[in-house]
PDB file of N, CA and C in Angstrom:
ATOM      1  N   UNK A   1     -10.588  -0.719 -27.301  1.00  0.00           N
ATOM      2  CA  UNK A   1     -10.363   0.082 -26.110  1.00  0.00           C
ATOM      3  C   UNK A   1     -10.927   1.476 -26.327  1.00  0.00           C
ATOM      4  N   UNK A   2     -11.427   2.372 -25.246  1.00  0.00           N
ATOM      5  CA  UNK A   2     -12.171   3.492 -25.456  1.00  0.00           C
ATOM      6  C   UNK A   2     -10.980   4.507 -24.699  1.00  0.00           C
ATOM      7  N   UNK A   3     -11.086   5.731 -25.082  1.00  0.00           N
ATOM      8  CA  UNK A   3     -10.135   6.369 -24.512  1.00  0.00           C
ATOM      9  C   UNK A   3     -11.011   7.443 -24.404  1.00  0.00           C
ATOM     10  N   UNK A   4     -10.821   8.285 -22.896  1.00  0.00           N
ATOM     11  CA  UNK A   4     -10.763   9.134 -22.304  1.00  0.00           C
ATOM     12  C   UNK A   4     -10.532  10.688 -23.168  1.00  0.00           C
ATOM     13  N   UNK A   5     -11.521  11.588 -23.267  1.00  0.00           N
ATOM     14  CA  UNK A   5     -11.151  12.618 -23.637  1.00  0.00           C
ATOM     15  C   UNK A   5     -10.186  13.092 -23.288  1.00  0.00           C
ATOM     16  N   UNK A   6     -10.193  13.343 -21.611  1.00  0.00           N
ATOM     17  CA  UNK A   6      -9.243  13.896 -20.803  1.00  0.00           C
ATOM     18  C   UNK A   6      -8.153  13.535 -20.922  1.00  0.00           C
ATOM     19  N   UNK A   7      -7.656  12.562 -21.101  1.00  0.00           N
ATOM     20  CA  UNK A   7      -6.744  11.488 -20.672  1.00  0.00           C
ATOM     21  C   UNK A   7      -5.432  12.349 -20.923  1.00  0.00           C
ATOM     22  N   UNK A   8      -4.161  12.150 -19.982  1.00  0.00           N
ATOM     23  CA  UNK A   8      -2.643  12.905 -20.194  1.00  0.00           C
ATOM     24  C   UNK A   8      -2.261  11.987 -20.776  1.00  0.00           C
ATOM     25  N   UNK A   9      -1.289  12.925 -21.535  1.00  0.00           N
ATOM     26  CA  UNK A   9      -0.185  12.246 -22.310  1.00  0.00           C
ATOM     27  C   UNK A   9       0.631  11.403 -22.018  1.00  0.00           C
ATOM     28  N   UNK A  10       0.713  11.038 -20.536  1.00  0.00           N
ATOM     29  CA  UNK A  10       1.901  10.159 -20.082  1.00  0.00           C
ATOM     30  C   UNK A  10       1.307   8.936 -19.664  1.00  0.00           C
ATOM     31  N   UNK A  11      -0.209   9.030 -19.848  1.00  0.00           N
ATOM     32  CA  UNK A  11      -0.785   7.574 -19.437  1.00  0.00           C
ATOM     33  C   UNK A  11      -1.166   7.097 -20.800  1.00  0.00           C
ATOM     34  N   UNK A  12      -1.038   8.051 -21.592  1.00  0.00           N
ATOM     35  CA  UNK A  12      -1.523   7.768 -23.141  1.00  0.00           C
ATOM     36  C   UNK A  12       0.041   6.784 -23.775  1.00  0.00           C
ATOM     37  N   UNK A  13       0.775   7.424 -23.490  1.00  0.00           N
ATOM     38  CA  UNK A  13       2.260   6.692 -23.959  1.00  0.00           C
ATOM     39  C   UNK A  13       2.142   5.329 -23.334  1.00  0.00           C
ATOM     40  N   UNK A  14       1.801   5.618 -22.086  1.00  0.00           N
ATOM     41  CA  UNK A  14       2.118   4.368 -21.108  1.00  0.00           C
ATOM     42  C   UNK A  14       0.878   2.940 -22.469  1.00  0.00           C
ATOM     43  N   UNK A  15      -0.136   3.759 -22.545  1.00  0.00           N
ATOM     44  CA  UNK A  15      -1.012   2.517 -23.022  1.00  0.00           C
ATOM     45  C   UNK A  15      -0.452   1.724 -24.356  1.00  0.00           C
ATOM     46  N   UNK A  16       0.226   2.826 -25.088  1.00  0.00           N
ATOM     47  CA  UNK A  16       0.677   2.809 -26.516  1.00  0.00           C
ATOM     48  C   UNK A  16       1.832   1.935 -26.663  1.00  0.00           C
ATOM     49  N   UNK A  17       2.791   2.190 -25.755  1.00  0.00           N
ATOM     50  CA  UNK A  17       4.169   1.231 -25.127  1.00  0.00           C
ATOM     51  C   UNK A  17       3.610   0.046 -25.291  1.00  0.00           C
ATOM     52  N   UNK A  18       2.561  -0.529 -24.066  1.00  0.00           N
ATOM     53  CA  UNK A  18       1.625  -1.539 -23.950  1.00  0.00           C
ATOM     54  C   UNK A  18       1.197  -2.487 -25.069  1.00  0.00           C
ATOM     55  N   UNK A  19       0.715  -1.594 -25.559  1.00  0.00           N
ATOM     56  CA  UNK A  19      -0.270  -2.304 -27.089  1.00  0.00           C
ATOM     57  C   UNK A  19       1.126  -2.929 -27.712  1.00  0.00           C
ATOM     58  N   UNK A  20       2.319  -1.808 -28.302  1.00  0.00           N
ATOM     59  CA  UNK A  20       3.103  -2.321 -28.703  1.00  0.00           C
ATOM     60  C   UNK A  20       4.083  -3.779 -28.615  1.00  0.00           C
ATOM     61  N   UNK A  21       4.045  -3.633 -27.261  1.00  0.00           N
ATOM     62  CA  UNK A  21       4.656  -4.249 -26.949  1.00  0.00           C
ATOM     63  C   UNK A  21       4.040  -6.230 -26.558  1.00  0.00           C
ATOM     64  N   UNK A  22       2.619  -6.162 -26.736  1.00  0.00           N
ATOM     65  CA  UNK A  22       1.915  -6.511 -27.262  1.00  0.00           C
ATOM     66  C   UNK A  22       2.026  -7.593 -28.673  1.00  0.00           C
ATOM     67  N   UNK A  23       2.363  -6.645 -29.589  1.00  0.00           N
ATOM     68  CA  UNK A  23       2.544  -6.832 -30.881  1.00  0.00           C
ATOM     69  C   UNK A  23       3.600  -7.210 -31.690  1.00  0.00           C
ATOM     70  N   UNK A  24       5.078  -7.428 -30.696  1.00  0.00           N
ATOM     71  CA  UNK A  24       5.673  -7.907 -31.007  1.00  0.00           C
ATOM     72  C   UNK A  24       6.629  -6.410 -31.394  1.00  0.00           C
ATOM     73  N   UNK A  25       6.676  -5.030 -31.194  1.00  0.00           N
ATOM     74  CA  UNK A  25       7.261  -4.013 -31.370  1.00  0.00           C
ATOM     75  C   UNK A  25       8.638  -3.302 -30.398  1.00  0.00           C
ATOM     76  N   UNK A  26       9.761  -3.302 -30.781  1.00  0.00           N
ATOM     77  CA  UNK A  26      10.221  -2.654 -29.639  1.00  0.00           C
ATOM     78  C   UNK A  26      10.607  -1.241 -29.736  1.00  0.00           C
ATOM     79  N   UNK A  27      10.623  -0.864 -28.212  1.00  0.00           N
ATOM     80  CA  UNK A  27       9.939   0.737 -28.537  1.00  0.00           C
ATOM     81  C   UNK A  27      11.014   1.507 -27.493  1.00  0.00           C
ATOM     82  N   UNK A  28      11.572   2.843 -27.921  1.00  0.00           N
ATOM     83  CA  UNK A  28      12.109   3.249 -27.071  1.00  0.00           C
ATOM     84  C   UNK A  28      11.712   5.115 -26.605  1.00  0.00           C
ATOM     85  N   UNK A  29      11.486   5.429 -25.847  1.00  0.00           N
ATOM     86  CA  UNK A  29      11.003   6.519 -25.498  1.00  0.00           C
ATOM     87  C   UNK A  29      12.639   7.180 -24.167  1.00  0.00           C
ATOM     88  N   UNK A  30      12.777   8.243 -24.728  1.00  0.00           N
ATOM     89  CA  UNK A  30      13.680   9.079 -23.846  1.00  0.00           C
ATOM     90  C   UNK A  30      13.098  10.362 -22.663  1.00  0.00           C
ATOM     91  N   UNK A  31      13.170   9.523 -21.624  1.00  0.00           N
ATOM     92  CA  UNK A  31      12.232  10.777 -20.566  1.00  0.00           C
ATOM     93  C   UNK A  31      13.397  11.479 -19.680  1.00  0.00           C
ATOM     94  N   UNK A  32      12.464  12.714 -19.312  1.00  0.00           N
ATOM     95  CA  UNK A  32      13.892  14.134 -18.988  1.00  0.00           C
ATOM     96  C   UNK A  32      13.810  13.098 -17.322  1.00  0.00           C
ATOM     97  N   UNK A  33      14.887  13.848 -17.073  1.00  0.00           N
ATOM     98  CA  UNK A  33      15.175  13.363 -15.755  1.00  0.00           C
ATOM     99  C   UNK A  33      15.858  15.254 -14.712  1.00  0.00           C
ATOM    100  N   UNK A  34      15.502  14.896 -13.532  1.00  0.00           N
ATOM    101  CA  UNK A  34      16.052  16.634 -12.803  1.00  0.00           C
ATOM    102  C   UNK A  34      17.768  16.701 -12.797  1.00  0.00           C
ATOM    103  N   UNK A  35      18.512  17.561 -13.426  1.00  0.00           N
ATOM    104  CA  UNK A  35      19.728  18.138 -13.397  1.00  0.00           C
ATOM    105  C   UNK A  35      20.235  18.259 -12.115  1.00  0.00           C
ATOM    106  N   UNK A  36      21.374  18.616 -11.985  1.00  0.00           N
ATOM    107  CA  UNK A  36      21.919  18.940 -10.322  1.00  0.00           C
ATOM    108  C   UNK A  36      21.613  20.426  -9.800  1.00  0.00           C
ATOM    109  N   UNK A  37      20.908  21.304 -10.755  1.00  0.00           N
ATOM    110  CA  UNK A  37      20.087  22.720 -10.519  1.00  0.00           C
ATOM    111  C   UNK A  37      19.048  22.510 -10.487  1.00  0.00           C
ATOM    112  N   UNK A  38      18.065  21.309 -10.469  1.00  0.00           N
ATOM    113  CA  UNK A  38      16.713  20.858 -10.481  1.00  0.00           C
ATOM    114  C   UNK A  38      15.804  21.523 -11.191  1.00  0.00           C
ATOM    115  N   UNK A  39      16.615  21.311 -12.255  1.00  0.00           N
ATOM    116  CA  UNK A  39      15.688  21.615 -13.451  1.00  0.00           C
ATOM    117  C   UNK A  39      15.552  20.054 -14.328  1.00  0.00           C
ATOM    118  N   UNK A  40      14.223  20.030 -14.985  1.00  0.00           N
ATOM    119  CA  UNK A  40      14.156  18.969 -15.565  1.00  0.00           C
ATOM    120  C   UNK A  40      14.833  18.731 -17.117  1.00  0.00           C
ATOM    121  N   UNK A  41      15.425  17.754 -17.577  1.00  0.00           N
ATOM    122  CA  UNK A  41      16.292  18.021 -18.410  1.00  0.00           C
ATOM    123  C   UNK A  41      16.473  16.757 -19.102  1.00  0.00           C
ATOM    124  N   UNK A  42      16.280  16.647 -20.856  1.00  0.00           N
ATOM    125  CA  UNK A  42      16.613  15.417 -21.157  1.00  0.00           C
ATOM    126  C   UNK A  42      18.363  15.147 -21.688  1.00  0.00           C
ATOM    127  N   UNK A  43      19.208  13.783 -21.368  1.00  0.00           N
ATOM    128  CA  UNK A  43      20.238  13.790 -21.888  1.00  0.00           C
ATOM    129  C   UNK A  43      20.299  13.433 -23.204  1.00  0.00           C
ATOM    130  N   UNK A  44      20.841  14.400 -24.119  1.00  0.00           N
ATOM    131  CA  UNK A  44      20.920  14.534 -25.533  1.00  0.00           C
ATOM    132  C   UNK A  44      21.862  15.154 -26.091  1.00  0.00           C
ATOM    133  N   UNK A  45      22.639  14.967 -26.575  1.00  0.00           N
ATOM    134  CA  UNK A  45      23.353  15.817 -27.359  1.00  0.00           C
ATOM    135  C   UNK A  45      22.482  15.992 -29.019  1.00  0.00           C
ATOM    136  N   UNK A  46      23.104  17.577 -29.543  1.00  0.00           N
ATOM    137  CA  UNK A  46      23.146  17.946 -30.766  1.00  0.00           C
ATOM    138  C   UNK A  46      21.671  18.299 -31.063  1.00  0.00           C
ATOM    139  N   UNK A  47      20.712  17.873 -32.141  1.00  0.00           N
ATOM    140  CA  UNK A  47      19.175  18.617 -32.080  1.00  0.00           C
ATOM    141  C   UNK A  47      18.461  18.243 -31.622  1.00  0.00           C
ATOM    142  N   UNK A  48      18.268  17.457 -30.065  1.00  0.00           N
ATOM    143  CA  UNK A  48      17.285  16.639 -29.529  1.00  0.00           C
ATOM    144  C   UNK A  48      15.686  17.354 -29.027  1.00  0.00           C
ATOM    145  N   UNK A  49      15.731  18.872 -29.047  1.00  0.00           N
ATOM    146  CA  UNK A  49      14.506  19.427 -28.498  1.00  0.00           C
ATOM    147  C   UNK A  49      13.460  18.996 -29.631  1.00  0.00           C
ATOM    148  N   UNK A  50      12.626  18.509 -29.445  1.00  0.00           N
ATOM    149  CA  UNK A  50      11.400  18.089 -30.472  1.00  0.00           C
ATOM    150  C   UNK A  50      11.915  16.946 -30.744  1.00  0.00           C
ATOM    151  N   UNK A  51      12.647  16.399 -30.354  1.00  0.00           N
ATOM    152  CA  UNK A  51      12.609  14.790 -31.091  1.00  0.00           C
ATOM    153  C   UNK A  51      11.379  13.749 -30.545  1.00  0.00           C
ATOM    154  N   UNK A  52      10.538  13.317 -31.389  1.00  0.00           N
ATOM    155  CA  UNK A  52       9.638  12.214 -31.307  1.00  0.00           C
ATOM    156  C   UNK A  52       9.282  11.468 -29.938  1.00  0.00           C
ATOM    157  N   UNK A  53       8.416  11.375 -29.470  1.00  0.00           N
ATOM    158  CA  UNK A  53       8.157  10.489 -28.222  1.00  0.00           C
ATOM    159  C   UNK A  53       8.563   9.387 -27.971  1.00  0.00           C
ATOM    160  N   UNK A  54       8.356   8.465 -29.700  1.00  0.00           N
ATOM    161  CA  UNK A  54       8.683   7.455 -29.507  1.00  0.00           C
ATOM    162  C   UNK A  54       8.968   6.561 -30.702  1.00  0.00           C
ATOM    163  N   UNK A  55      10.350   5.885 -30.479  1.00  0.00           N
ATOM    164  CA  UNK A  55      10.320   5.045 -31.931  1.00  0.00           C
ATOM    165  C   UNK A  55      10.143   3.715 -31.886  1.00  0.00           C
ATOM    166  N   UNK A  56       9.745   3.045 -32.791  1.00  0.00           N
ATOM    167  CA  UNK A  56       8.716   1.876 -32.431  1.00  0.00           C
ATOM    168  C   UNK A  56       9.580   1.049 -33.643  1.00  0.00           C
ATOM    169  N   UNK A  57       9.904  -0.194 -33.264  1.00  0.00           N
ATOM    170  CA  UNK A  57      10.733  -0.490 -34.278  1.00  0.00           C
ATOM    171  C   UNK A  57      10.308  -2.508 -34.599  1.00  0.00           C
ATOM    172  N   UNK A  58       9.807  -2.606 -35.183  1.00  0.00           N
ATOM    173  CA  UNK A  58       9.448  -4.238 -35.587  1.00  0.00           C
ATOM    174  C   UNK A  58       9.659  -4.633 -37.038  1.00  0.00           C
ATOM    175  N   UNK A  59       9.566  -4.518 -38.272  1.00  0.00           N
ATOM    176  CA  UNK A  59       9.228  -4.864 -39.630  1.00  0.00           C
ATOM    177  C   UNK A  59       9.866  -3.532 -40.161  1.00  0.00           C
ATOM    178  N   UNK A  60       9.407  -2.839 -39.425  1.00  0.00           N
ATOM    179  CA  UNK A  60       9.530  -1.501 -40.269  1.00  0.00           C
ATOM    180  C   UNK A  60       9.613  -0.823 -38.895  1.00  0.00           C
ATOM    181  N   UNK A  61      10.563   1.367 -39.280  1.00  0.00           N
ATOM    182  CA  UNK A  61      10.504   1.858 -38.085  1.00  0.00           C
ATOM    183  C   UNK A  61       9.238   2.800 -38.150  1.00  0.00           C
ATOM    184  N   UNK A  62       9.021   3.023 -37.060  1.00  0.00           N
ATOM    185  CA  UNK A  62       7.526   3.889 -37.055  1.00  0.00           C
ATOM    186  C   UNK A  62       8.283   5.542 -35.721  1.00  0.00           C
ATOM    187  N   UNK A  63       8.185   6.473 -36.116  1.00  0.00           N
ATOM    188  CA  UNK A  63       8.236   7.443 -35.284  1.00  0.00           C
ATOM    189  C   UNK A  63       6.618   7.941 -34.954  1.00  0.00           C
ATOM    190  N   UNK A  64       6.725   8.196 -33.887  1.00  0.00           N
ATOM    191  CA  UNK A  64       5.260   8.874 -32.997  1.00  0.00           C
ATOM    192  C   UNK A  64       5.725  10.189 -31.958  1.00  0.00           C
ATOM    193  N   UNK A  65       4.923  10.550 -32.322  1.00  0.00           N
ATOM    194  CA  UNK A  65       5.140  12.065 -31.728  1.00  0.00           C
ATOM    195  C   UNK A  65       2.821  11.927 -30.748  1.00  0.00           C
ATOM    196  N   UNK A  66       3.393  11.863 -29.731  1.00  0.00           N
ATOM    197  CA  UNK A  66       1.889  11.807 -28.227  1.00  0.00           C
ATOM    198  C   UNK A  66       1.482  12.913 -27.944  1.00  0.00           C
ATOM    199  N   UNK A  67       0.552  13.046 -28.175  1.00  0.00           N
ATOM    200  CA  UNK A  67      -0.748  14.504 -27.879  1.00  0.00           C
ATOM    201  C   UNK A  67      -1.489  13.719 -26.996  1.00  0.00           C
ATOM    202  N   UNK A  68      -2.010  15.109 -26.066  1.00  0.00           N
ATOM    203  CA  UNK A  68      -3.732  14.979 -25.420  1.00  0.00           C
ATOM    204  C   UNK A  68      -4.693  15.593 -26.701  1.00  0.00           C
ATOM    205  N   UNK A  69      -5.535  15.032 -26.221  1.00  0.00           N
ATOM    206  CA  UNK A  69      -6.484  15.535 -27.102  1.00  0.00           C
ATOM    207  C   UNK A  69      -5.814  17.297 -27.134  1.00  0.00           C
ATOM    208  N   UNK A  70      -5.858  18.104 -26.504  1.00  0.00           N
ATOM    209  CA  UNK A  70      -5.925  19.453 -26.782  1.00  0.00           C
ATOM    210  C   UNK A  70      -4.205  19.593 -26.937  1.00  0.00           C
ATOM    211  N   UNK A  71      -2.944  18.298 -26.681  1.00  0.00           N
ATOM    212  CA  UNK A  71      -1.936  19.232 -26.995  1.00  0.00           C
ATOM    213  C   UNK A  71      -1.678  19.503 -28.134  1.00  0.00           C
ATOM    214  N   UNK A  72      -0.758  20.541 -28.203  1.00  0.00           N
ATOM    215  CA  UNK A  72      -0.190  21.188 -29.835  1.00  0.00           C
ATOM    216  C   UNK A  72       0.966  20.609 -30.173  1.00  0.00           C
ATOM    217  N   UNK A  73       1.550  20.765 -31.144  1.00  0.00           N
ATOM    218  CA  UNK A  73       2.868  20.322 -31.916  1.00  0.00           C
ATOM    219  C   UNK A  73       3.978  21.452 -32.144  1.00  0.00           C
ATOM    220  N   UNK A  74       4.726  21.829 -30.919  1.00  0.00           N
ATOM    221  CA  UNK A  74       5.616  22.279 -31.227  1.00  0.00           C
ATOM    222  C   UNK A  74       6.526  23.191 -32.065  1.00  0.00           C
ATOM    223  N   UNK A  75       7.129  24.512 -32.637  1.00  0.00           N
ATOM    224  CA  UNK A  75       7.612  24.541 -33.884  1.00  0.00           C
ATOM    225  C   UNK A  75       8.733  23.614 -33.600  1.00  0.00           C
ATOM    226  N   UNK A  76       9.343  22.876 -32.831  1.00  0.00           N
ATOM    227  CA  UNK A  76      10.564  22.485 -32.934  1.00  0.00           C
ATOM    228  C   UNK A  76      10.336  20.858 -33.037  1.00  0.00           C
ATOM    229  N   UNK A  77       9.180  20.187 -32.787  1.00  0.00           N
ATOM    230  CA  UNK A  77       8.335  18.989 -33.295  1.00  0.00           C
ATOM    231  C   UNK A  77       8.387  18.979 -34.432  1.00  0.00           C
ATOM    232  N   UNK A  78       7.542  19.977 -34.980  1.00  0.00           N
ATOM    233  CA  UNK A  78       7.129  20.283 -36.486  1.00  0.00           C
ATOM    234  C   UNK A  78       8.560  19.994 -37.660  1.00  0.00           C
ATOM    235  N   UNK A  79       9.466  20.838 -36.461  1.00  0.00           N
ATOM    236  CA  UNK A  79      10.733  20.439 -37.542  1.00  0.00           C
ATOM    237  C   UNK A  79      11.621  19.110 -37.759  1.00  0.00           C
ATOM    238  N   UNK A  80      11.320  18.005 -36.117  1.00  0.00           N
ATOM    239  CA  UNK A  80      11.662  16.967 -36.902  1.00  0.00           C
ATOM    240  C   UNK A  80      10.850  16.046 -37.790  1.00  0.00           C
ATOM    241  N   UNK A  81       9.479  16.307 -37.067  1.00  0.00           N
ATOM    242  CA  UNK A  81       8.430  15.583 -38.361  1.00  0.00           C
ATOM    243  C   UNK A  81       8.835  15.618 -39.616  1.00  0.00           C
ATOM    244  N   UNK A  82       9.051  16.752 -40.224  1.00  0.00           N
ATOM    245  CA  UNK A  82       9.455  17.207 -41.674  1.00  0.00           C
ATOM    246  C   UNK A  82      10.290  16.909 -41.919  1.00  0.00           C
ATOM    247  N   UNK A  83      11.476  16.792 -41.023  1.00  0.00           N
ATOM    248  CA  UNK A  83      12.821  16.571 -41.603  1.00  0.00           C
ATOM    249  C   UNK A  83      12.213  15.101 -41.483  1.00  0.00           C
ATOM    250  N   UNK A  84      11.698  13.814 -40.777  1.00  0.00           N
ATOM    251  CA  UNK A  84      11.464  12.369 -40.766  1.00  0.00           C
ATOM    252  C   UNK A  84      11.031  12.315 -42.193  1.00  0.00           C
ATOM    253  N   UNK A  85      10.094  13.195 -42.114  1.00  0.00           N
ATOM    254  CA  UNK A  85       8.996  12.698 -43.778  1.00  0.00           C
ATOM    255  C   UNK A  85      10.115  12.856 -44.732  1.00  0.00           C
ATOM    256  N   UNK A  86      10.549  13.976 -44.672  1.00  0.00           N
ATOM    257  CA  UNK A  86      11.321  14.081 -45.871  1.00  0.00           C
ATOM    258  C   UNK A  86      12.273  12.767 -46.589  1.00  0.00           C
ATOM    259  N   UNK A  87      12.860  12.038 -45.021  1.00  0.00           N
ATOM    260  CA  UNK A  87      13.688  11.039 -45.311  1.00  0.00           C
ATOM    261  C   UNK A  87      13.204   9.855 -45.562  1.00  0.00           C
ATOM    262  N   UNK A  88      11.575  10.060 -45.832  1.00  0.00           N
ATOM    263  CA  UNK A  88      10.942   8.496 -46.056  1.00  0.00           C
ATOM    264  C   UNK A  88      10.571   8.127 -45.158  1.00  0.00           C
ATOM    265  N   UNK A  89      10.374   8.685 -43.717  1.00  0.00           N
ATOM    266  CA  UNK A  89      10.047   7.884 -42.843  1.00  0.00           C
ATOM    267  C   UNK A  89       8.211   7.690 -42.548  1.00  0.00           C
ATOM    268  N   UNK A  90       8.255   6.506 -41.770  1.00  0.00           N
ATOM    269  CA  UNK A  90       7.064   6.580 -41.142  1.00  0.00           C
ATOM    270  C   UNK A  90       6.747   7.572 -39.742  1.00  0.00           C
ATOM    271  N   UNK A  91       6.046   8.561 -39.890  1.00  0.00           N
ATOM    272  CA  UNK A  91       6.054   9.506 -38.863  1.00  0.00           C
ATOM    273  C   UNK A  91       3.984   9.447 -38.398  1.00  0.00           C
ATOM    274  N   UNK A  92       3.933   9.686 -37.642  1.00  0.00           N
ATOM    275  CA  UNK A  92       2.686   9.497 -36.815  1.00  0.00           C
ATOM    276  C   UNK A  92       2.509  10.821 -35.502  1.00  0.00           C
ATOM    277  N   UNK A  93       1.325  11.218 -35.941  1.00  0.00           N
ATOM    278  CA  UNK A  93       0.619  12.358 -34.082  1.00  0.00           C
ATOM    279  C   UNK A  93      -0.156  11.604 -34.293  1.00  0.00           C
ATOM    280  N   UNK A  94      -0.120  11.361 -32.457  1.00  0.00           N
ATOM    281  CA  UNK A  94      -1.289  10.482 -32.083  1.00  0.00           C
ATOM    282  C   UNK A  94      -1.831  11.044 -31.086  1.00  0.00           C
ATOM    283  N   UNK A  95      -3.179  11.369 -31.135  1.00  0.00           N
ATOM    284  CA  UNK A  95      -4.071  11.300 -30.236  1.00  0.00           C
ATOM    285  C   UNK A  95      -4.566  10.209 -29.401  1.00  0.00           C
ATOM    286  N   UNK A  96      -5.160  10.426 -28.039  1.00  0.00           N
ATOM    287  CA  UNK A  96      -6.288   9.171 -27.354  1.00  0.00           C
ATOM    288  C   UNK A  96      -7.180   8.512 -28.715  1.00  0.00           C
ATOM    289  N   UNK A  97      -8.090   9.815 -29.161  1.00  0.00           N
ATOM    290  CA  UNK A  97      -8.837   9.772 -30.454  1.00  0.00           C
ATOM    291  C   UNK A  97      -8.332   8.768 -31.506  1.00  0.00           C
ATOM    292  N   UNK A  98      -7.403   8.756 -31.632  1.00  0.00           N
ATOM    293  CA  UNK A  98      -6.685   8.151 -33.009  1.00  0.00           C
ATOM    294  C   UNK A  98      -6.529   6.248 -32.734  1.00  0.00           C
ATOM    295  N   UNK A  99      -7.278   5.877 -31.782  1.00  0.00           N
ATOM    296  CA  UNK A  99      -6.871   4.672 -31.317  1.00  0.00           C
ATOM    297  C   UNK A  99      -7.016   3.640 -32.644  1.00  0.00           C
ATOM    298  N   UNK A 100      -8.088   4.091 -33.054  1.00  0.00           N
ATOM    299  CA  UNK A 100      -8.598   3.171 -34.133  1.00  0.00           C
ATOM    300  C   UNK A 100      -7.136   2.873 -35.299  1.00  0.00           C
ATOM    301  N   UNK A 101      -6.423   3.921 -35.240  1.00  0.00           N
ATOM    302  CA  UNK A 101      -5.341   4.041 -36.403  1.00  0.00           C
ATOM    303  C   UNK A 101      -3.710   3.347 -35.779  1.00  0.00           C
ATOM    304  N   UNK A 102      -3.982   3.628 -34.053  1.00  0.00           N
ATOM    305  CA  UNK A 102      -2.935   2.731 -33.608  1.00  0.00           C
ATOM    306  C   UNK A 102      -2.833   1.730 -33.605  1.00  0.00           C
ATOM    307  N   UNK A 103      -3.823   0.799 -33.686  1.00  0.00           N
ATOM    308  CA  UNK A 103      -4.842  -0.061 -33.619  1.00  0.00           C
ATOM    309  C   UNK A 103      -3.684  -0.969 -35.099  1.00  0.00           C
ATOM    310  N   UNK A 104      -4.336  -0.108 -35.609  1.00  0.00           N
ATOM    311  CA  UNK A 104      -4.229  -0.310 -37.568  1.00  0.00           C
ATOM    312  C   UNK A 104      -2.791  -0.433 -37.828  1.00  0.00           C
ATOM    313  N   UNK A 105      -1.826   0.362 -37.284  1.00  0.00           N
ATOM    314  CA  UNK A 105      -0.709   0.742 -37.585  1.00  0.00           C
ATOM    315  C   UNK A 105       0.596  -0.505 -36.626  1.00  0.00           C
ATOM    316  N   UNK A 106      -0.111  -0.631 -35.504  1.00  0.00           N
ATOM    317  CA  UNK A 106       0.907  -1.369 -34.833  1.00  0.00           C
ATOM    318  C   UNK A 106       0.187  -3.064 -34.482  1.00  0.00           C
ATOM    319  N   UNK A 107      -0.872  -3.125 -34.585  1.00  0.00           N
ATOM    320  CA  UNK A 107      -1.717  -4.399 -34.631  1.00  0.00           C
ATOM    321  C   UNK A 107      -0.930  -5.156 -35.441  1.00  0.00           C
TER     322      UNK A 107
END
């Protein structure tokens, strides 16, 4: 599959879900939803800002954290990445770009 420079992040998840799911992976992603002040807002308790896009769970668990090509990583991303690695985990940024490695990783 060829991916789109341009391409947003939410059609990029959408493809990644896909593949996974695909592969025999099950995957769960937490999206904000609007508050009763209509603000957008995810339900979480305790350190949920920066938590991972998505955890992907078959054989083994896989955390993914979804970029556009040009998005950045967060300092508050950054801090659960580190805290994941630290605990052994499998942690992943994925780009459109990176298909070849999603490919690799969840194939």
């Amino acid at each position: 599959m060829t991916r789109k420079a341009t391409q947003k992040e939410y059609s990029f998840q959408r493809q990644v879900i896909a593949f996974a799911a695909l592969h025999g992976w099950r995957t769960a992603h937490f999206r904000p939803g609007m508050n009763r002040r209509g603000e957008w807002q995810t339900a979480v308790q305790g350190d949920g800002s920066g938590f991972p896009d998505l955890i992907l769970i078959r054989e083994r668990v896989v955390w993914a954290e979804l970029k556009s090509e040009t998005g950045v990583v967060s300092g508050e991303q950054r801090v659960w990445i580190d805290a994941l690695v630290r605990a052994g985990q499998e942690v992943y940024v994925w780009r459109p770009s990176d298909w070849a490695e999603i490919e690799e990783v969840l194939g």
